[in-house]
C-alpha atoms as a PDB file:
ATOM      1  CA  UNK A   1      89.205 113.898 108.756  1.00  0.00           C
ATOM      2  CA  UNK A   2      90.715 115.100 111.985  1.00  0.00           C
ATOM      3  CA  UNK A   3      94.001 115.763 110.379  1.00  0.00           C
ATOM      4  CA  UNK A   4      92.148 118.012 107.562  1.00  0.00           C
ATOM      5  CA  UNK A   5      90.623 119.914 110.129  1.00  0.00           C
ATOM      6  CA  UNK A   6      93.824 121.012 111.918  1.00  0.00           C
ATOM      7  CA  UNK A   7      93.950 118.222 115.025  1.00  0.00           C
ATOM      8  CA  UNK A   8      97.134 116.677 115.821  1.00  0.00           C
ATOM      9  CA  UNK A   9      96.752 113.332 115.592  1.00  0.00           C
ATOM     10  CA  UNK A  10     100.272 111.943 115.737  1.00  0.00           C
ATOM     11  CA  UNK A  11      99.413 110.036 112.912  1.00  0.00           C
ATOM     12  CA  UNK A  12     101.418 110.872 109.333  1.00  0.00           C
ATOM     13  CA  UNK A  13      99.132 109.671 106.931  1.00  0.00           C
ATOM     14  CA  UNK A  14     101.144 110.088 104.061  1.00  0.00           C
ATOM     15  CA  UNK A  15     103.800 107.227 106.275  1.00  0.00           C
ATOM     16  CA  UNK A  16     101.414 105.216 107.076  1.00  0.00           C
ATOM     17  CA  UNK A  17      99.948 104.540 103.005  1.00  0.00           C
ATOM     18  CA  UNK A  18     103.294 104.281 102.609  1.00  0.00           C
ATOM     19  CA  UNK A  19     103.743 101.187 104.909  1.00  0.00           C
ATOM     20  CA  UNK A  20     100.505 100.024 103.581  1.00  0.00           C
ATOM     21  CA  UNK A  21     101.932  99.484 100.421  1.00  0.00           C
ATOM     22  CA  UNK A  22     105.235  97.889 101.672  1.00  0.00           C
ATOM     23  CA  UNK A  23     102.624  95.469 103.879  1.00  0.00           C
ATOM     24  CA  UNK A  24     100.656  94.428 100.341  1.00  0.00           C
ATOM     25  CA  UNK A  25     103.818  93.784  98.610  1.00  0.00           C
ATOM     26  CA  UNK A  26     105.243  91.661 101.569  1.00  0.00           C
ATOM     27  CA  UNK A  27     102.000  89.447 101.358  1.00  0.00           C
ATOM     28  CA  UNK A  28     100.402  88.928  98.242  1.00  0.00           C
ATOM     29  CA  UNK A  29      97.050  88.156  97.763  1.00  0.00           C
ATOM     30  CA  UNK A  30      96.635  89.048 101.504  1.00  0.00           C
ATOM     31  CA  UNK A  31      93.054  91.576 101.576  1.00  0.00           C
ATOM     32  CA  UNK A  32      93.923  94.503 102.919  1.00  0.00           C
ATOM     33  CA  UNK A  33      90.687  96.570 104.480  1.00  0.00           C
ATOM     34  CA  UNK A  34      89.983 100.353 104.414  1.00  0.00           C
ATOM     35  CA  UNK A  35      89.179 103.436 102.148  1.00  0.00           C
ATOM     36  CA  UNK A  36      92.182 105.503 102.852  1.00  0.00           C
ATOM     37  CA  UNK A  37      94.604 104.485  99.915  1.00  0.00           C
ATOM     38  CA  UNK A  38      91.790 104.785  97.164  1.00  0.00           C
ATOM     39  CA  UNK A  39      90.840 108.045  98.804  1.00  0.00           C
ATOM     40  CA  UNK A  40      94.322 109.211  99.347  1.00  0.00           C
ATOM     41  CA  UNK A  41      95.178 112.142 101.954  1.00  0.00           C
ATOM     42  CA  UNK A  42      91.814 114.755 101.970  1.00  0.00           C
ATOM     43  CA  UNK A  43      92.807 118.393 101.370  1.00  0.00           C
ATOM     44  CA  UNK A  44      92.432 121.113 103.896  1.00  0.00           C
ATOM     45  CA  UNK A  45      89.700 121.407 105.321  1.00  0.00           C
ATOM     46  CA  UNK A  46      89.202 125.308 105.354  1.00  0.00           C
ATOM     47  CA  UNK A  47      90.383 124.572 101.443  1.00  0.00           C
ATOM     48  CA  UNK A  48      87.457 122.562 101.020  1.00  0.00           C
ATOM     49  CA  UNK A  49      85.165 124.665 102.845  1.00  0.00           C
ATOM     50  CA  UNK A  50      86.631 127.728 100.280  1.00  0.00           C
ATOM     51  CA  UNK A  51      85.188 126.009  97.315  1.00  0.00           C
END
């Protein structure tokens, strides 16, 4: 949400699904928690606001 909004965060979101997936690959049938991949990265959120 932060990130949508404009904040810096330091975080790259787009990285960080990406060692997500790496993570579930290296241990199957591990549960991984959280919203964020099903969700994927939110748009802008002046885009948002626009529609």
């Amino acid at each position: 949400m932060l990130n949508s909004m404009g904040l810096k965060t330091g975080i790259d979101l787009a990285k960080l699904l990406e060692v997500r997936q790496i993570l579930a690959e290296a241990l199957p049938g591990e549960p991984l928690y959280g919203f964020t991949p099903d969700a994927g990265p939110m748009l802008d959120y002046n885009e948002r606001l626009a529609r």
